[in-house]
C-alpha atoms as a PDB file:
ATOM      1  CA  UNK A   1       0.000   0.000   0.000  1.00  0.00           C
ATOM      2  CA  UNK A   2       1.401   3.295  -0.932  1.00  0.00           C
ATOM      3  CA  UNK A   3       2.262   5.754   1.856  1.00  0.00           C
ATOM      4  CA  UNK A   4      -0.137   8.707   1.643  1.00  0.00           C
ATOM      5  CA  UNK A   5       1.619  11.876   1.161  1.00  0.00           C
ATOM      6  CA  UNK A   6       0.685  14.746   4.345  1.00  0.00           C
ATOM      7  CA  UNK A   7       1.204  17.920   2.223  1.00  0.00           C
ATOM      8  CA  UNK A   8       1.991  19.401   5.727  1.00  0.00           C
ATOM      9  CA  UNK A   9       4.836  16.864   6.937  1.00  0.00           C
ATOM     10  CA  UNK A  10       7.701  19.202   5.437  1.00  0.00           C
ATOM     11  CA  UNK A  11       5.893  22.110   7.683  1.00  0.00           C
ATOM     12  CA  UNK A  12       5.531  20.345  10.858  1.00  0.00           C
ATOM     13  CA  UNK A  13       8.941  18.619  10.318  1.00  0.00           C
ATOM     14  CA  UNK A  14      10.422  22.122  10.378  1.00  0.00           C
ATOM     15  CA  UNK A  15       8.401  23.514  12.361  1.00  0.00           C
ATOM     16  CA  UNK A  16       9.477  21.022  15.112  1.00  0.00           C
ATOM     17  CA  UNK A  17      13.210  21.578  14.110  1.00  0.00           C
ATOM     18  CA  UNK A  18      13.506  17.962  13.464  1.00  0.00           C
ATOM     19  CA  UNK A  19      16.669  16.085  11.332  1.00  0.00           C
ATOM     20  CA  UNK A  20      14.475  13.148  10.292  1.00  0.00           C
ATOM     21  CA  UNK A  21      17.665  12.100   8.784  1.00  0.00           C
ATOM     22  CA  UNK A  22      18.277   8.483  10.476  1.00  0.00           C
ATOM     23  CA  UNK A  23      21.441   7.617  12.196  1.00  0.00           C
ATOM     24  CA  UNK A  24      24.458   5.949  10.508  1.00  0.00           C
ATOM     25  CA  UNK A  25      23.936   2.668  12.899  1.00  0.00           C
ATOM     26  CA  UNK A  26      20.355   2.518  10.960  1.00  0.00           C
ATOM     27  CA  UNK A  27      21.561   2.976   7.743  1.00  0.00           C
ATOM     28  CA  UNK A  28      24.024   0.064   8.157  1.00  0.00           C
ATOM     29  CA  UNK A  29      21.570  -2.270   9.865  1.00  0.00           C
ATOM     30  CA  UNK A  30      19.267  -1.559   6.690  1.00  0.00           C
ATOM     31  CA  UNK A  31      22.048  -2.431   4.102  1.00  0.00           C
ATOM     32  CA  UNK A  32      22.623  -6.011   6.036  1.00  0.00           C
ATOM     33  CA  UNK A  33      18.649  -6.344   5.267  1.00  0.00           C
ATOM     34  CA  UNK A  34      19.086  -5.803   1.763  1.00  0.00           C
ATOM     35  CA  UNK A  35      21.847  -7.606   1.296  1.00  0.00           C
ATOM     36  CA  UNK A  36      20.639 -11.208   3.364  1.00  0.00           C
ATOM     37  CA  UNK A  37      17.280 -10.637   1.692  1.00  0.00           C
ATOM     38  CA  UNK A  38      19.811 -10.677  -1.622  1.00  0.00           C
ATOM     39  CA  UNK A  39      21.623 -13.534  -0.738  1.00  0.00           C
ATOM     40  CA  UNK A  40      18.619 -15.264   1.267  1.00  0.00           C
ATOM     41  CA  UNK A  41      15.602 -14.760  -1.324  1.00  0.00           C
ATOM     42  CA  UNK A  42      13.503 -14.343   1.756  1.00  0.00           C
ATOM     43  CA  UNK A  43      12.357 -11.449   4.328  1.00  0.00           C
ATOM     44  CA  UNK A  44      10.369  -8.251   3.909  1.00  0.00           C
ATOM     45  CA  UNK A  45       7.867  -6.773   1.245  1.00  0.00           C
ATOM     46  CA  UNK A  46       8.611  -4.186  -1.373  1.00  0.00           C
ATOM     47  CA  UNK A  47       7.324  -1.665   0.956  1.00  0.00           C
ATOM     48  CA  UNK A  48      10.091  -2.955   3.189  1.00  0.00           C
ATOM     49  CA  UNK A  49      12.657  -2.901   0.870  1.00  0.00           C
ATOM     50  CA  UNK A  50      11.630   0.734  -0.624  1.00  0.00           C
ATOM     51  CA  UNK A  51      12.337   1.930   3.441  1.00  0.00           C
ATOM     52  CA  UNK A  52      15.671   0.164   3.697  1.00  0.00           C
ATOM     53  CA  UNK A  53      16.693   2.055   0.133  1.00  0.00           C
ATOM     54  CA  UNK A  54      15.661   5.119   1.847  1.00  0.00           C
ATOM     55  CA  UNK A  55      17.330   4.418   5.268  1.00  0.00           C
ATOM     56  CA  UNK A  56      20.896   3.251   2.976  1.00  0.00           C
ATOM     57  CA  UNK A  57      20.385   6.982   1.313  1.00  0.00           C
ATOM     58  CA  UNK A  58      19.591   8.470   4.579  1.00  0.00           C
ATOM     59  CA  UNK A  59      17.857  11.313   3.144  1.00  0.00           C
ATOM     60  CA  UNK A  60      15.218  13.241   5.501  1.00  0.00           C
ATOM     61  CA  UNK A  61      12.390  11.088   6.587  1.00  0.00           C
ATOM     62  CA  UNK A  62       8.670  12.554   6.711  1.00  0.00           C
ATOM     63  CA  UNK A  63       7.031  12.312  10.211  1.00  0.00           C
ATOM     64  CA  UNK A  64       4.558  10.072   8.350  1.00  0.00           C
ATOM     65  CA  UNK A  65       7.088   7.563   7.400  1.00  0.00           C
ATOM     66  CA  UNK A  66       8.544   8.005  10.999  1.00  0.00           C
ATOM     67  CA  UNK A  67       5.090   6.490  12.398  1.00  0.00           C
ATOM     68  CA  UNK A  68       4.910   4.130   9.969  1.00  0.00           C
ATOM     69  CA  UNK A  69       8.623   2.775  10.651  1.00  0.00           C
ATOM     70  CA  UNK A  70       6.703   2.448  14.981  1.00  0.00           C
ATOM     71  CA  UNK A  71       3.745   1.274  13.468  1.00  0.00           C
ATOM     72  CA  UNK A  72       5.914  -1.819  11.988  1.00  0.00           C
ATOM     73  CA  UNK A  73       8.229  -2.302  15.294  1.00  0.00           C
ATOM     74  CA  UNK A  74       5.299  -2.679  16.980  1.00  0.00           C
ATOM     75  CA  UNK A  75       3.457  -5.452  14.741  1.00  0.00           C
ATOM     76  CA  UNK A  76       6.522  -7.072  14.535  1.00  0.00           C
ATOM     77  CA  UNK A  77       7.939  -7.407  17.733  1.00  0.00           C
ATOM     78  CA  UNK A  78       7.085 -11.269  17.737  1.00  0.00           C
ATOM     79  CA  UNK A  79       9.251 -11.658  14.906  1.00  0.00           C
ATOM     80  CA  UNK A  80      12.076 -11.738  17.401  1.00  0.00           C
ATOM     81  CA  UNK A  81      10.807 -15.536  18.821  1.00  0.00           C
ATOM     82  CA  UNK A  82      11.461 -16.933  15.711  1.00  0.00           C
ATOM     83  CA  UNK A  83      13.806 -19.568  15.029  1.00  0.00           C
ATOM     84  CA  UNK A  84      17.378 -17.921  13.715  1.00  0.00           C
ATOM     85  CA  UNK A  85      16.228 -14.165  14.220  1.00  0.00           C
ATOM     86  CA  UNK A  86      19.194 -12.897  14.864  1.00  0.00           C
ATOM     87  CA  UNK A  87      21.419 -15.233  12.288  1.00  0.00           C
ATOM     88  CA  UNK A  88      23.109 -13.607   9.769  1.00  0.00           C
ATOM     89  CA  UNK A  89      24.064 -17.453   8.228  1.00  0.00           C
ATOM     90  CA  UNK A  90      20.466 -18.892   7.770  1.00  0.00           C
ATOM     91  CA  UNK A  91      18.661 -15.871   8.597  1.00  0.00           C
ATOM     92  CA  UNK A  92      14.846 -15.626   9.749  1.00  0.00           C
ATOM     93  CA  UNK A  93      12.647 -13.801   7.086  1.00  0.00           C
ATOM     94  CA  UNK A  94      11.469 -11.437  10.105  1.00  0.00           C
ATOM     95  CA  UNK A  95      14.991 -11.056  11.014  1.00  0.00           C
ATOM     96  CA  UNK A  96      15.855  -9.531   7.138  1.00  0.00           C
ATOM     97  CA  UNK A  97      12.398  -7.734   7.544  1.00  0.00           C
ATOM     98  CA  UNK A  98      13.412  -6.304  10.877  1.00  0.00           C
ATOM     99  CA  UNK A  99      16.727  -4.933   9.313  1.00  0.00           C
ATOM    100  CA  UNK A 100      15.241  -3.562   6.185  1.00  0.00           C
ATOM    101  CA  UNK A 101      13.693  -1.061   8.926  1.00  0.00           C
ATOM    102  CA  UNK A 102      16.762  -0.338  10.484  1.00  0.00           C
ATOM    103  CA  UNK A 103      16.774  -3.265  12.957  1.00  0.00           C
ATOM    104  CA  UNK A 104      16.706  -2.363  16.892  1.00  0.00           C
ATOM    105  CA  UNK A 105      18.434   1.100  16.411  1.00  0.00           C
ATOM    106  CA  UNK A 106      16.071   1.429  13.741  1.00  0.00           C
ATOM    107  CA  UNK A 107      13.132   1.399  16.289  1.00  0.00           C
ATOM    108  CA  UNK A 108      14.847   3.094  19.057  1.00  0.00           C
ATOM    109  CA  UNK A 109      15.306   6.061  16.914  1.00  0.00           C
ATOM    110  CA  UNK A 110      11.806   6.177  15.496  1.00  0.00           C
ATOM    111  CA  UNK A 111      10.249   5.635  18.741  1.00  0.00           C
ATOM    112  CA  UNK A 112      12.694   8.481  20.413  1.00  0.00           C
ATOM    113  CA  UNK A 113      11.690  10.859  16.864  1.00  0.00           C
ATOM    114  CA  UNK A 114       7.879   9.929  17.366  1.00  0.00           C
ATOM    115  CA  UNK A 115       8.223  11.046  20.930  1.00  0.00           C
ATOM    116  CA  UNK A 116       9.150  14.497  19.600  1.00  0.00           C
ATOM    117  CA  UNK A 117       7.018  15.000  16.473  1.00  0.00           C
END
């Protein structure tokens, strides 16, 4: 499902003084995503891998995307009982999943940025 564009993100963001711009630790997390779901064939949608490409580019999130990066944590929290979550040889698909959002820094900085917005 496409992300529905807020015509007033770019206001608030500013507005707030935000950098939506997530942190290097993300970034990295969401390049080991891609690159297991490469190697893998498994873990995350195309919705999941458009974030990661944005989180690799770290260019300035919108607020909306911000919630929607919680919103995902949140559902996906039970991911983390899976067999191999975790294992970067015979990874979990909600372990690549989890990275292509930015992985546990991932949701500690959206939570911390939600907190704010």
């Amino acid at each position: 499902m496409p992300q529905a564009y807020d015509p007033f993100d770019e206001i608030r963001r500013e507005a707030l003084g935000l950098d939506l711009v997530p942190p290097q630790i993300v970034s990295d997390n969401a390049a080991r995503g891609l690159a297991l779901r490469q190697k893998f064939g498994r873990g995350g949608t195309e919705i999941g891998v458009a974030r990661a490409e944005e989180l690799v580019a770290r260019t300035g999130l919108t607020p909306h995307t911000v919630k929607r990066m919680v919103s995902f944590f949140a559902r996906h929290e039970v991911d983390k009982r899976a067999k191999n979550f975790g294992n970067d040889d015979n990874p979990s698909a909600g372990y690549v999943a989890w990275l292509l959002w930015g992985g546990d820094e991932g949701r500690k900085w959206a939570v911390e940025v939600k907190g704010r917005i």
